[in-house]
PDB file of N, CA and C in Angstrom:
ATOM      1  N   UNK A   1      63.861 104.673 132.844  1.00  0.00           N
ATOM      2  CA  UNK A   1      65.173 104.242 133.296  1.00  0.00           C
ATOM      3  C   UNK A   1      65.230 102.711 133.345  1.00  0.00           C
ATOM      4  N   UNK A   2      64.173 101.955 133.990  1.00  0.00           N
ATOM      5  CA  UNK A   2      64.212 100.744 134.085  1.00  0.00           C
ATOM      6  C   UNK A   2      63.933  99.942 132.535  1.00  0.00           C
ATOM      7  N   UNK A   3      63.782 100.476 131.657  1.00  0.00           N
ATOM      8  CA  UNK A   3      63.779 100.181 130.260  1.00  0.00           C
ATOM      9  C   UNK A   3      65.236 100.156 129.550  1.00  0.00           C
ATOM     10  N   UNK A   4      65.831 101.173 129.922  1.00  0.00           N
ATOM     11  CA  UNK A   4      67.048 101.110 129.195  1.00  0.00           C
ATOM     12  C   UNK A   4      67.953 100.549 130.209  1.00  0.00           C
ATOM     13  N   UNK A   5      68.063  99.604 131.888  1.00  0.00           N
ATOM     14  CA  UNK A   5      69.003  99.262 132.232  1.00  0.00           C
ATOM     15  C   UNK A   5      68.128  97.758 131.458  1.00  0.00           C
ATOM     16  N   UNK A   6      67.076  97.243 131.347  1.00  0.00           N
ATOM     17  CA  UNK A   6      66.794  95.968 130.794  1.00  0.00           C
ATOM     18  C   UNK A   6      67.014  95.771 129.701  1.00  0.00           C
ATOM     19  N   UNK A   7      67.190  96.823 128.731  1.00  0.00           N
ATOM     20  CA  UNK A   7      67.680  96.689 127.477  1.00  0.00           C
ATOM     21  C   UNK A   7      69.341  96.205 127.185  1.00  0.00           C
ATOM     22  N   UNK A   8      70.072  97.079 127.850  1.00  0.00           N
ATOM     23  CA  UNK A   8      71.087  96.908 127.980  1.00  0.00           C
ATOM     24  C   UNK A   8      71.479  95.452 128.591  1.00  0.00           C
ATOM     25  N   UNK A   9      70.946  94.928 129.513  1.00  0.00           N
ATOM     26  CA  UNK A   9      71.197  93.632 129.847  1.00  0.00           C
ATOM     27  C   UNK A   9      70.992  92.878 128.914  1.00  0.00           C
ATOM     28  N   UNK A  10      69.677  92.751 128.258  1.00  0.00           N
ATOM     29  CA  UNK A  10      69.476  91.900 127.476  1.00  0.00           C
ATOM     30  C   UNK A  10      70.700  91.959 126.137  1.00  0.00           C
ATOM     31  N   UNK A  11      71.056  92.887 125.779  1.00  0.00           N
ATOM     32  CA  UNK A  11      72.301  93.045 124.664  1.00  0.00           C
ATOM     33  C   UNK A  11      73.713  92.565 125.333  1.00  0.00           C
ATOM     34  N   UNK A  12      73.965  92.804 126.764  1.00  0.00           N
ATOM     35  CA  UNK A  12      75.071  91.952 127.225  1.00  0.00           C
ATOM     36  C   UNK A  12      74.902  90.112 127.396  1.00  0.00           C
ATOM     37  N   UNK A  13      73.576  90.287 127.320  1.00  0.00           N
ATOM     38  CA  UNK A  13      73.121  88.578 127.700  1.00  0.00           C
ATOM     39  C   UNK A  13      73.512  88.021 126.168  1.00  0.00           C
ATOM     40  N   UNK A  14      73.176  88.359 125.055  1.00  0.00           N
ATOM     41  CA  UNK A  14      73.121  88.204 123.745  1.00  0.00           C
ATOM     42  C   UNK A  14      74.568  88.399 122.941  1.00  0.00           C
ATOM     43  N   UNK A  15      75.100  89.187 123.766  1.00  0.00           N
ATOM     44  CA  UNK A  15      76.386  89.627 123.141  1.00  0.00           C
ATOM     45  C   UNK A  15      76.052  90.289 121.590  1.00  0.00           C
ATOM     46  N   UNK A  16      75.077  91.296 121.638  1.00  0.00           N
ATOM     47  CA  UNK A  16      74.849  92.068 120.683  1.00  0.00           C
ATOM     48  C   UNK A  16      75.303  93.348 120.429  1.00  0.00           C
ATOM     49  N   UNK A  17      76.276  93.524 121.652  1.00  0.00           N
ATOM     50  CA  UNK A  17      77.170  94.781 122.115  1.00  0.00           C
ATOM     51  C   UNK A  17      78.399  94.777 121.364  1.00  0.00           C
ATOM     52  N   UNK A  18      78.874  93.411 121.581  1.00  0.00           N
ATOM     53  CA  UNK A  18      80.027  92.926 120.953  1.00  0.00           C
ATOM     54  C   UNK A  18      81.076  93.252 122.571  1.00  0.00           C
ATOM     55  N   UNK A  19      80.363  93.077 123.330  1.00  0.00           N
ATOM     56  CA  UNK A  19      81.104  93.334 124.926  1.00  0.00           C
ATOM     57  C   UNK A  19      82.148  92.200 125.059  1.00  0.00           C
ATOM     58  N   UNK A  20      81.975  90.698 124.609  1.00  0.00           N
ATOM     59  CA  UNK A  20      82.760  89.751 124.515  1.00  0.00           C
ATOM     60  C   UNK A  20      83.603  89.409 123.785  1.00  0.00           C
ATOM     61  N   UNK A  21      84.988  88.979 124.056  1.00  0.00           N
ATOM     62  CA  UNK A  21      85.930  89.630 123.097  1.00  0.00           C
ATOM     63  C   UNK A  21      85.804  88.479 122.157  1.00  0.00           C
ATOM     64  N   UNK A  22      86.585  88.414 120.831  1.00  0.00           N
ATOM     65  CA  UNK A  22      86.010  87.611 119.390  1.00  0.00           C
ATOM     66  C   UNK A  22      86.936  86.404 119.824  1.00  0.00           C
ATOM     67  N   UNK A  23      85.914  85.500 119.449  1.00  0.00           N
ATOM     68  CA  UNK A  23      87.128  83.993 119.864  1.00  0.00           C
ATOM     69  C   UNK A  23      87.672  83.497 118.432  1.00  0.00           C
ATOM     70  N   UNK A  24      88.809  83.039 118.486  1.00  0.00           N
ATOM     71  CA  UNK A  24      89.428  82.863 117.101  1.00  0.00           C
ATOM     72  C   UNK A  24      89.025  81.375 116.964  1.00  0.00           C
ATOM     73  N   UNK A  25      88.804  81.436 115.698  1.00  0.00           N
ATOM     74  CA  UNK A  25      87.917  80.328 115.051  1.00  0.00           C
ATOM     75  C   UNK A  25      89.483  79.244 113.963  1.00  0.00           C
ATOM     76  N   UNK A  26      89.209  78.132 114.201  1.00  0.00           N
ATOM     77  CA  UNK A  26      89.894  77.103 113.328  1.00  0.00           C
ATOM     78  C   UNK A  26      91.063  76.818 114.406  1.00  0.00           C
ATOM     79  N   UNK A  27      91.671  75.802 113.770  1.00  0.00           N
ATOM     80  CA  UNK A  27      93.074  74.989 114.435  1.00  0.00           C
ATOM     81  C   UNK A  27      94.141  75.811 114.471  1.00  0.00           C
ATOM     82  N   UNK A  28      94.381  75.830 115.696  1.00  0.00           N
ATOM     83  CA  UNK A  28      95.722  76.863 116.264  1.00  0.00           C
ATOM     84  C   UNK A  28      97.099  75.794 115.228  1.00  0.00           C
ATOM     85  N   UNK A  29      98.113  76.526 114.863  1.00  0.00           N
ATOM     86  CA  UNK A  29      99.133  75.991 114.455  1.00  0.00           C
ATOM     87  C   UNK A  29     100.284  76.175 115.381  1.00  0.00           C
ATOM     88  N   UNK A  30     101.073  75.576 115.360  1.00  0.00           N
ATOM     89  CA  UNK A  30     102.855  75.478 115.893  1.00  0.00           C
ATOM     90  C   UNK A  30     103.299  76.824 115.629  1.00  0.00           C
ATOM     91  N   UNK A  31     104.387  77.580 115.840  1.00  0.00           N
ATOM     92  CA  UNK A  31     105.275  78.046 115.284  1.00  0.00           C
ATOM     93  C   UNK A  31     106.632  78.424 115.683  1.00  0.00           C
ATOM     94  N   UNK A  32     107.409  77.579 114.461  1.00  0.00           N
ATOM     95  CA  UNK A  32     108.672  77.179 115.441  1.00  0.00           C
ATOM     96  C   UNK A  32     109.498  78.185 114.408  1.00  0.00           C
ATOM     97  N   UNK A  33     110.980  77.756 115.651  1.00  0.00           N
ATOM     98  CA  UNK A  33     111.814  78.656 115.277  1.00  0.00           C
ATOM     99  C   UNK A  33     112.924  77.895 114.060  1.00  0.00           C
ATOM    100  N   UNK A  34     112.926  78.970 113.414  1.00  0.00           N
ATOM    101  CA  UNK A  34     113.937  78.029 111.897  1.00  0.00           C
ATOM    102  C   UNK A  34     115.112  78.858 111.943  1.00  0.00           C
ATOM    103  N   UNK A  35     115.495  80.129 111.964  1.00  0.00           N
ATOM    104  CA  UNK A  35     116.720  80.930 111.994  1.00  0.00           C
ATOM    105  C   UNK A  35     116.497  82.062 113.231  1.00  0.00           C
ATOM    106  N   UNK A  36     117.400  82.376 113.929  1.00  0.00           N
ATOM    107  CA  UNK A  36     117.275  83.283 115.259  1.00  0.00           C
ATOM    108  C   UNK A  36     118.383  83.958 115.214  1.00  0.00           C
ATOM    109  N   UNK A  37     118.765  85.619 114.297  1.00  0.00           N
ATOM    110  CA  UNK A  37     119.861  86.348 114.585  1.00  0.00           C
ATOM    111  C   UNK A  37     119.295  87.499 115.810  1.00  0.00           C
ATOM    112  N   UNK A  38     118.031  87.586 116.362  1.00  0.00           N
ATOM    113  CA  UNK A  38     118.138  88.454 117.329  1.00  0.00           C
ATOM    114  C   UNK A  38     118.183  87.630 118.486  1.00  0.00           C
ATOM    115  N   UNK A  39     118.034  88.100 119.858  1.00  0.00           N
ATOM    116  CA  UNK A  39     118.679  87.821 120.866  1.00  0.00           C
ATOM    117  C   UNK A  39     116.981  87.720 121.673  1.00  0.00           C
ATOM    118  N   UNK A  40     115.860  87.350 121.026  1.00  0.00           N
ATOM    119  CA  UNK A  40     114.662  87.130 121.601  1.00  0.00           C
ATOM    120  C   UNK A  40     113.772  85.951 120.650  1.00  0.00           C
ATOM    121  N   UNK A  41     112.752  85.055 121.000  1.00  0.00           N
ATOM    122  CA  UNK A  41     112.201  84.542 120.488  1.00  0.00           C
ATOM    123  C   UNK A  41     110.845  85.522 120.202  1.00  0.00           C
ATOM    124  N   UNK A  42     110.290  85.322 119.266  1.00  0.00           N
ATOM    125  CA  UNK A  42     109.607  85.998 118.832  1.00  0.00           C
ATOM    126  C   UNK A  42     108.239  84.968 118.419  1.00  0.00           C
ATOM    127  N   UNK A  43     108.018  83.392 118.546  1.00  0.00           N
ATOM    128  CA  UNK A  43     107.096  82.697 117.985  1.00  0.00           C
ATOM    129  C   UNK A  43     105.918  82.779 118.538  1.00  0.00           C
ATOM    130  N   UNK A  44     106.046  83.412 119.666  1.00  0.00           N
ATOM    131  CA  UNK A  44     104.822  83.971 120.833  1.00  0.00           C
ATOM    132  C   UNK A  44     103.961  84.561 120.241  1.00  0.00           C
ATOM    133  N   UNK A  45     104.645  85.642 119.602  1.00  0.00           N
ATOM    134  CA  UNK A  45     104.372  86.963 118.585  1.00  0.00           C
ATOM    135  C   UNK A  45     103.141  86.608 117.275  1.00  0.00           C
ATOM    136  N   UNK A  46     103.468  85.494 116.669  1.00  0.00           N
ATOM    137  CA  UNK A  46     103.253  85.527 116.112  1.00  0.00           C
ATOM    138  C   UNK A  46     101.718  84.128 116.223  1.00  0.00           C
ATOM    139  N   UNK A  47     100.759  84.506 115.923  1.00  0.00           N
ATOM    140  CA  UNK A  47      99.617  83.402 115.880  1.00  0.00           C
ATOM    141  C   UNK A  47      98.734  82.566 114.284  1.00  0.00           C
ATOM    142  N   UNK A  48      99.056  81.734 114.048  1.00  0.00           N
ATOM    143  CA  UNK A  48      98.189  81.442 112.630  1.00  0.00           C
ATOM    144  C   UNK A  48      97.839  80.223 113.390  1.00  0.00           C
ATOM    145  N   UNK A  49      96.185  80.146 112.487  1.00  0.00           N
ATOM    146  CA  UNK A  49      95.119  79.393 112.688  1.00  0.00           C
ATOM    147  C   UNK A  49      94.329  79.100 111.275  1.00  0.00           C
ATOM    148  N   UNK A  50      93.698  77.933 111.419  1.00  0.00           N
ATOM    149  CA  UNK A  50      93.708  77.125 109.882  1.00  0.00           C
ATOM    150  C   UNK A  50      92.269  76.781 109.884  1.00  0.00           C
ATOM    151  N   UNK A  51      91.658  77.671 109.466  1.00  0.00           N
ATOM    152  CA  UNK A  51      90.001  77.371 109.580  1.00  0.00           C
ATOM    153  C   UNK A  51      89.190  76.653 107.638  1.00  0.00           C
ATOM    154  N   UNK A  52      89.682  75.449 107.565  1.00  0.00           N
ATOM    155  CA  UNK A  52      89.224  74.827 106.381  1.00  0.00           C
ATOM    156  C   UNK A  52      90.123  75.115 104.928  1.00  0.00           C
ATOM    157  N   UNK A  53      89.777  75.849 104.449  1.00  0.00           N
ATOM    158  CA  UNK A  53      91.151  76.594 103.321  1.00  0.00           C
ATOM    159  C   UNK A  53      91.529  78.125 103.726  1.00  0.00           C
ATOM    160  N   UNK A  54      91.149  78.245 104.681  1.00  0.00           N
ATOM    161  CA  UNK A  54      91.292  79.810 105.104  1.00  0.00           C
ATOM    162  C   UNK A  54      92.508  79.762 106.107  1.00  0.00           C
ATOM    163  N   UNK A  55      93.972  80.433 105.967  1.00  0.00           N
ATOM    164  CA  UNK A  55      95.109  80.802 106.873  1.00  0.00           C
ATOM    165  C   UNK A  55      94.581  81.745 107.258  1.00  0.00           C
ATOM    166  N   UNK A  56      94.630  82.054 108.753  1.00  0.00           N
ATOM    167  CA  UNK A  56      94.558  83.337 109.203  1.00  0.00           C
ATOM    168  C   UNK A  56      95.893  83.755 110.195  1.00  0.00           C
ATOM    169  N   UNK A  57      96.130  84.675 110.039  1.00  0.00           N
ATOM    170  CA  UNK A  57      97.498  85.142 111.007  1.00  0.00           C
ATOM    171  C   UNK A  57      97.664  86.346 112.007  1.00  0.00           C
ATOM    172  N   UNK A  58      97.703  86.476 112.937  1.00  0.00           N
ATOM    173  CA  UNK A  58      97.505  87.198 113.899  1.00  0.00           C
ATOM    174  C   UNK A  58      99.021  87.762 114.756  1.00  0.00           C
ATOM    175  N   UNK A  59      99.422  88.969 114.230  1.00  0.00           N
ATOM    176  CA  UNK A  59     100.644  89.382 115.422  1.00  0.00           C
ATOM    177  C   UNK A  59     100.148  90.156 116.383  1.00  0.00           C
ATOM    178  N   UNK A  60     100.462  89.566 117.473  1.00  0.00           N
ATOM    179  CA  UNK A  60     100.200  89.752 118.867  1.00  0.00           C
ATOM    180  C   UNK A  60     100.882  91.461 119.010  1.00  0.00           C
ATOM    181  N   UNK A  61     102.144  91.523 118.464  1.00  0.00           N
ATOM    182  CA  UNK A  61     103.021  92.823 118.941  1.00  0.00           C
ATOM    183  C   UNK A  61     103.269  93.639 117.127  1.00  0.00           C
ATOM    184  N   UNK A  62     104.066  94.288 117.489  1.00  0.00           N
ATOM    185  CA  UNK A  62     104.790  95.028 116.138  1.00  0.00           C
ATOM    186  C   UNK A  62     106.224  94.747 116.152  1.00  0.00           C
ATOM    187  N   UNK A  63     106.070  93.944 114.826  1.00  0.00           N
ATOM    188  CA  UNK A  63     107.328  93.182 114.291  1.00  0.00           C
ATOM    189  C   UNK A  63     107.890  93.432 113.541  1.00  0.00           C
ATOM    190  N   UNK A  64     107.357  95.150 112.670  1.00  0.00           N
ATOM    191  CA  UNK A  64     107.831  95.332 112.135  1.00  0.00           C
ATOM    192  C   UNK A  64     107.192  95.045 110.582  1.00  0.00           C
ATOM    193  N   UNK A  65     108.458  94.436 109.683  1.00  0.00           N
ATOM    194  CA  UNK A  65     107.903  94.362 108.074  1.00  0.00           C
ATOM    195  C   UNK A  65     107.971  92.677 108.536  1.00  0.00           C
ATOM    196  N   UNK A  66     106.941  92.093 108.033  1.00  0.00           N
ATOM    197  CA  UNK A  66     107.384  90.679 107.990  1.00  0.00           C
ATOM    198  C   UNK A  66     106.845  90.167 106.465  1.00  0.00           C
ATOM    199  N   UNK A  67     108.350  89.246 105.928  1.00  0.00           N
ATOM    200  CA  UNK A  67     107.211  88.824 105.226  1.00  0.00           C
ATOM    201  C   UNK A  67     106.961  87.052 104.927  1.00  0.00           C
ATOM    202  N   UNK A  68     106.006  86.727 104.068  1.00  0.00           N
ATOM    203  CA  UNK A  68     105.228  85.692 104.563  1.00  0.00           C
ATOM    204  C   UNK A  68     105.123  84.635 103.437  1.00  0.00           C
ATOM    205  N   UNK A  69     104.861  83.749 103.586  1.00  0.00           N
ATOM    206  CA  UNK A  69     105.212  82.636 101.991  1.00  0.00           C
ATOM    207  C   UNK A  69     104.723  81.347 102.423  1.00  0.00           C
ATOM    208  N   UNK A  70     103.419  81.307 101.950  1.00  0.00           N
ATOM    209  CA  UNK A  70     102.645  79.463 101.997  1.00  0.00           C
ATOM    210  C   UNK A  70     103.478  78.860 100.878  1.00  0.00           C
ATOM    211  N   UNK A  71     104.106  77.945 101.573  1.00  0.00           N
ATOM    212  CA  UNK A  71     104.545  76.738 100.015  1.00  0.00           C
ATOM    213  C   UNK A  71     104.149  75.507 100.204  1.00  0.00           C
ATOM    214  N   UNK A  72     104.047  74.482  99.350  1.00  0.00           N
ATOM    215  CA  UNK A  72     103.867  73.109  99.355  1.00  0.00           C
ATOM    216  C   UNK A  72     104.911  72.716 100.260  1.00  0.00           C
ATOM    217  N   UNK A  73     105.047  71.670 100.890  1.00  0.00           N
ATOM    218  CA  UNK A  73     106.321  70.255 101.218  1.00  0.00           C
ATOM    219  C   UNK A  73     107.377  69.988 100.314  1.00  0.00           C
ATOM    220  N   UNK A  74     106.491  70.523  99.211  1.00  0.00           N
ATOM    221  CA  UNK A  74     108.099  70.191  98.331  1.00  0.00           C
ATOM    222  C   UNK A  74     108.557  71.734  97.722  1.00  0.00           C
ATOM    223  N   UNK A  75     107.832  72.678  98.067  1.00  0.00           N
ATOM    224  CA  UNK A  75     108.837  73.651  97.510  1.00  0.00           C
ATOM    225  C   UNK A  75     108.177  74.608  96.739  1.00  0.00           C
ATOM    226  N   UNK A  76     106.882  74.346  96.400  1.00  0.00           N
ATOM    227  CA  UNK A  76     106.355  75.119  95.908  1.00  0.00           C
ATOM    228  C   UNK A  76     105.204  76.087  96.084  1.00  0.00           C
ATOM    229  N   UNK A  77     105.368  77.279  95.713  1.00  0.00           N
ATOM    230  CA  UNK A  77     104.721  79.005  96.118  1.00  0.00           C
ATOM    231  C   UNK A  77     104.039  78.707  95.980  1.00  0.00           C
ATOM    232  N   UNK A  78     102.681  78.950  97.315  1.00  0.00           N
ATOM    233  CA  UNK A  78     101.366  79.309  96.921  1.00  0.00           C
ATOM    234  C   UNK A  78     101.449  80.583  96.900  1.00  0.00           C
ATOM    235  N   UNK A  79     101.956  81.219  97.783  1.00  0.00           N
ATOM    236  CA  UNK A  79     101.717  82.796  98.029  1.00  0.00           C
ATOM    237  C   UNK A  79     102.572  83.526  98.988  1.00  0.00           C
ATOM    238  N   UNK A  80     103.034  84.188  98.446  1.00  0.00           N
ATOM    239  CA  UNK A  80     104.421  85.384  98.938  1.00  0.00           C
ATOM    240  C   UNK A  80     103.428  86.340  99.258  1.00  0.00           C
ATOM    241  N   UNK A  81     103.791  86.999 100.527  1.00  0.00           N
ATOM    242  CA  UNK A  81     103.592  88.623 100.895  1.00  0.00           C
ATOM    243  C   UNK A  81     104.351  89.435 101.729  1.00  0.00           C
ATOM    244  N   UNK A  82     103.981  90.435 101.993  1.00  0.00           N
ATOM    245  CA  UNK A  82     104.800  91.258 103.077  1.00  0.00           C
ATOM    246  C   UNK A  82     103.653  92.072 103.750  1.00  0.00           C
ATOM    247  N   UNK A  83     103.800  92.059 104.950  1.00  0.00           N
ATOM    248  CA  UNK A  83     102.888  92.727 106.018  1.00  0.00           C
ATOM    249  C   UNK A  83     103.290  93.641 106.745  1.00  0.00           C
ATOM    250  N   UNK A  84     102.553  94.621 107.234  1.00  0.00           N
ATOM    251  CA  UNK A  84     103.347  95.676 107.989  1.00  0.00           C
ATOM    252  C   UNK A  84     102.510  95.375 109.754  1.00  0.00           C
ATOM    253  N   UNK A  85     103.327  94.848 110.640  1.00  0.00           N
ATOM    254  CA  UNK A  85     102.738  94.885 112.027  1.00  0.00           C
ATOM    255  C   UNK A  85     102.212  95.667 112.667  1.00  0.00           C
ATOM    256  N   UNK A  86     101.616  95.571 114.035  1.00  0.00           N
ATOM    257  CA  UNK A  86     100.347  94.369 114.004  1.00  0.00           C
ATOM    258  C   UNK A  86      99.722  93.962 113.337  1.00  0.00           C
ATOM    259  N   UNK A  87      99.342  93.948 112.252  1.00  0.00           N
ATOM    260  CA  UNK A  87      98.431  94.157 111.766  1.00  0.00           C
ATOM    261  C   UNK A  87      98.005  92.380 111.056  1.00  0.00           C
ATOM    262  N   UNK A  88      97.441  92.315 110.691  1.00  0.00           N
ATOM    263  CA  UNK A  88      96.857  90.169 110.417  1.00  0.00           C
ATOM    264  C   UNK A  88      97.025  90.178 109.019  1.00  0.00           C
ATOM    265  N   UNK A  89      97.144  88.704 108.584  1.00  0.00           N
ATOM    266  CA  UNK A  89      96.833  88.900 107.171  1.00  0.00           C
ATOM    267  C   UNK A  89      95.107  87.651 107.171  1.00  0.00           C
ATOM    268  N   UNK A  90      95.083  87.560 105.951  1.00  0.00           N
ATOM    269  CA  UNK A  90      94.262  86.084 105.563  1.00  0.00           C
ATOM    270  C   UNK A  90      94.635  85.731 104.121  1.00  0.00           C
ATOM    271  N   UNK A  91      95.186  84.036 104.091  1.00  0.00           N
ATOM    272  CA  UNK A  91      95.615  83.392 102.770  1.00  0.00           C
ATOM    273  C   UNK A  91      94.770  82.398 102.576  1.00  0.00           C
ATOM    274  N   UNK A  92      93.909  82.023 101.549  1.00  0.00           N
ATOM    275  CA  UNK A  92      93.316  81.341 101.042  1.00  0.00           C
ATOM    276  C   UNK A  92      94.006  80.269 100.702  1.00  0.00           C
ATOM    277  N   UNK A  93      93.872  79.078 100.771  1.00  0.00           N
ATOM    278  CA  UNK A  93      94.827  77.865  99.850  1.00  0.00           C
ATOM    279  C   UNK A  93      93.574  77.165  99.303  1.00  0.00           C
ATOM    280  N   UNK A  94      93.644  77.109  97.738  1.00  0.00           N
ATOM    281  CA  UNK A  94      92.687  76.695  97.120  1.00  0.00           C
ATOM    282  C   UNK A  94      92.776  75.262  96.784  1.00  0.00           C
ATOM    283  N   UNK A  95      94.205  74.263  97.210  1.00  0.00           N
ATOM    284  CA  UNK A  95      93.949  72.651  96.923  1.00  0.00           C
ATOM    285  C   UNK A  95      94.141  72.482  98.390  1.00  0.00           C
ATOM    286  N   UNK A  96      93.893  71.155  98.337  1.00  0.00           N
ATOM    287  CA  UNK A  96      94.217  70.641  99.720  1.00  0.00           C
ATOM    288  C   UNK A  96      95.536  69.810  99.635  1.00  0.00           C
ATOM    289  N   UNK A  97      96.137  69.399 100.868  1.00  0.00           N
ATOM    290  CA  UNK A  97      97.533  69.197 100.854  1.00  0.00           C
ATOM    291  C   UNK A  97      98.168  69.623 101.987  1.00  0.00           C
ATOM    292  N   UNK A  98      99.298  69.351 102.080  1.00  0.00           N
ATOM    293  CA  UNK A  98     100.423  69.747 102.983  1.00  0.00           C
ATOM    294  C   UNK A  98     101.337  70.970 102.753  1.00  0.00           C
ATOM    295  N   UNK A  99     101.188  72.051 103.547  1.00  0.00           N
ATOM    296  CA  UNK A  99     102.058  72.977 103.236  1.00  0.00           C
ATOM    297  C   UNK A  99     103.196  73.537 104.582  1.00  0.00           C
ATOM    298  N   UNK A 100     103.779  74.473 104.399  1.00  0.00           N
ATOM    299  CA  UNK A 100     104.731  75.052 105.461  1.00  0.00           C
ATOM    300  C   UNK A 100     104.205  76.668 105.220  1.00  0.00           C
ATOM    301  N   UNK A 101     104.232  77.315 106.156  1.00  0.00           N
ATOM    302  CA  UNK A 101     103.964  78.618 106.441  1.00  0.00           C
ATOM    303  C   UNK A 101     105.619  79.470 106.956  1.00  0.00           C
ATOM    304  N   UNK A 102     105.929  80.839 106.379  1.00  0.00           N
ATOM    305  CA  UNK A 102     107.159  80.777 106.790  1.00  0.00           C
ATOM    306  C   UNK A 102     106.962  82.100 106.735  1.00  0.00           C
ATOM    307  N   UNK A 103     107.663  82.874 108.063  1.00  0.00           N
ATOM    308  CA  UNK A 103     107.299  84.223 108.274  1.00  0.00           C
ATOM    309  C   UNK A 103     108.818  84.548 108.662  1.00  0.00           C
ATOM    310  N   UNK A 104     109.518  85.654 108.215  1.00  0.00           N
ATOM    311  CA  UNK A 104     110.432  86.025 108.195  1.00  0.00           C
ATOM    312  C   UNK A 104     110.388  87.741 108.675  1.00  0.00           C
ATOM    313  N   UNK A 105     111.240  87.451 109.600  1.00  0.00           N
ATOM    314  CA  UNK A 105     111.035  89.252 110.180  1.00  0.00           C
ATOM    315  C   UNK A 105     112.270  90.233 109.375  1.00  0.00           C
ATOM    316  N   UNK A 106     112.168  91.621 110.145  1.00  0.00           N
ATOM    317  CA  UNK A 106     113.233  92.397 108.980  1.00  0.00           C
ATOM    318  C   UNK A 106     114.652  92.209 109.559  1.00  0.00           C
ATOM    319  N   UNK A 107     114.455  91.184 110.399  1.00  0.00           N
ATOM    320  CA  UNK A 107     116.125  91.512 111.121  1.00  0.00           C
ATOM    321  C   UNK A 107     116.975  90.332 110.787  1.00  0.00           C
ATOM    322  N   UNK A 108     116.240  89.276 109.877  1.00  0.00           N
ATOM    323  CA  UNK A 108     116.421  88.110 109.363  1.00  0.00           C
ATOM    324  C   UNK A 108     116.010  86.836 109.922  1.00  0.00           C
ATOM    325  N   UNK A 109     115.436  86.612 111.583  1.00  0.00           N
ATOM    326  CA  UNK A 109     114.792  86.113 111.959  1.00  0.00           C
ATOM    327  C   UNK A 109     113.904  85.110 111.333  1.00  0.00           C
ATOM    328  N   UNK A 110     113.476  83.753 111.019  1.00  0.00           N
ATOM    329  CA  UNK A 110     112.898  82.883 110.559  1.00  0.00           C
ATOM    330  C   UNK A 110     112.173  82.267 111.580  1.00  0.00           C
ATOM    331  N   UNK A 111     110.625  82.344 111.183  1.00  0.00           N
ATOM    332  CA  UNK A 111     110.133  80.882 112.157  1.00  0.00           C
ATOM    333  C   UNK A 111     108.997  80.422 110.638  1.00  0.00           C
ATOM    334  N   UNK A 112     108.253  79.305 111.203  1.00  0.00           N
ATOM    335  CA  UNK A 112     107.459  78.283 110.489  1.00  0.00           C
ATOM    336  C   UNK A 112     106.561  77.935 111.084  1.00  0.00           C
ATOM    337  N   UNK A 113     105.318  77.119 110.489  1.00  0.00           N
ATOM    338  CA  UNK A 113     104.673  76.109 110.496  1.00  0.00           C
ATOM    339  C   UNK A 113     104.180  75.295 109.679  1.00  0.00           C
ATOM    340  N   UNK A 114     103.416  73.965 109.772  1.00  0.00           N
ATOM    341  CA  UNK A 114     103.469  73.199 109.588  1.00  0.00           C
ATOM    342  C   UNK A 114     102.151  72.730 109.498  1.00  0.00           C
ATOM    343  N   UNK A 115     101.109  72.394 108.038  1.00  0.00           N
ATOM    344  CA  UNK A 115     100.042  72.202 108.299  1.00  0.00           C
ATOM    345  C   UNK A 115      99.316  71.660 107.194  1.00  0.00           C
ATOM    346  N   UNK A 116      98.005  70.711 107.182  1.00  0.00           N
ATOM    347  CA  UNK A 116      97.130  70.696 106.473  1.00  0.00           C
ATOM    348  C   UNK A 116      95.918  71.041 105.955  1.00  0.00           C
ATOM    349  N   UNK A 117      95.757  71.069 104.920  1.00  0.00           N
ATOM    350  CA  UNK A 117      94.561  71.325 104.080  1.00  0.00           C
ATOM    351  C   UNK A 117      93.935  69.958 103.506  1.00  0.00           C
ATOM    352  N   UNK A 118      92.516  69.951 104.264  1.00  0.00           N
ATOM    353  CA  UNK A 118      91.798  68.594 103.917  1.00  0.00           C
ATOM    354  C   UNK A 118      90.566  69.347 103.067  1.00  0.00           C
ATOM    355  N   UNK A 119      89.831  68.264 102.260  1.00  0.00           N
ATOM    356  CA  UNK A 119      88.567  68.484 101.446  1.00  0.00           C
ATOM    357  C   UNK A 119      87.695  68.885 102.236  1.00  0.00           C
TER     358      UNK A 119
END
């Protein structure tokens, strides 16, 4: 008995359990509101974080269909998608640069962010 309560400690000491919840890795981004036809903000909802060339995106709730579009500053597609909530995505951006992130819900709802990609 005294083997398996020391074992067990030692895997909570280590976090080899995975008992501690996952900390999100890279630069939290903004996300603001660009068009609002429902009657709630929703930017809460929604989380992206910018870990080197890696977007990662995180919905907190179910939003439904959203969908999603990295472009340059001036206008141009890195990458269109559509997601089904909760559920995360991950977008790769393969140059570095300035882009906008733009997530659009099904009710027409718009928010953004705003971010860089360094070497």
């Amino acid at each position: 008995m005294l083997c398996l309560v020391f074992s067990g400690a030692l895997c909570y000491a280590h976090d080899i359990a995975r008992t501690e919840k996952e900390k999100v890795k890279g630069i939290p981004l903004e996300v603001k509101e660009k068009v609002l036809h429902g009657s709630f903000d929703k930017s809460g909802s929604i989380v992206p974080t910018l870990d080197g060339h890696m977007l990662t995106v995180i919905f907190n709730e179910n939003l439904g269909q959203v969908d999603v579009e990295v472009a340059t500053t001036s206008g141009v597609s890195v990458q269109c998608l559509s997601v089904f909530t909760p559920n995360g995505l991950q977008v790769y951006i393969p140059n570095a640069g300035n882009y906008i992130v733009t997530f659009t819900l099904s009710n027409g709802d718009e928010y953004y962010g705003e971010f860089e990609v360094l070497n």
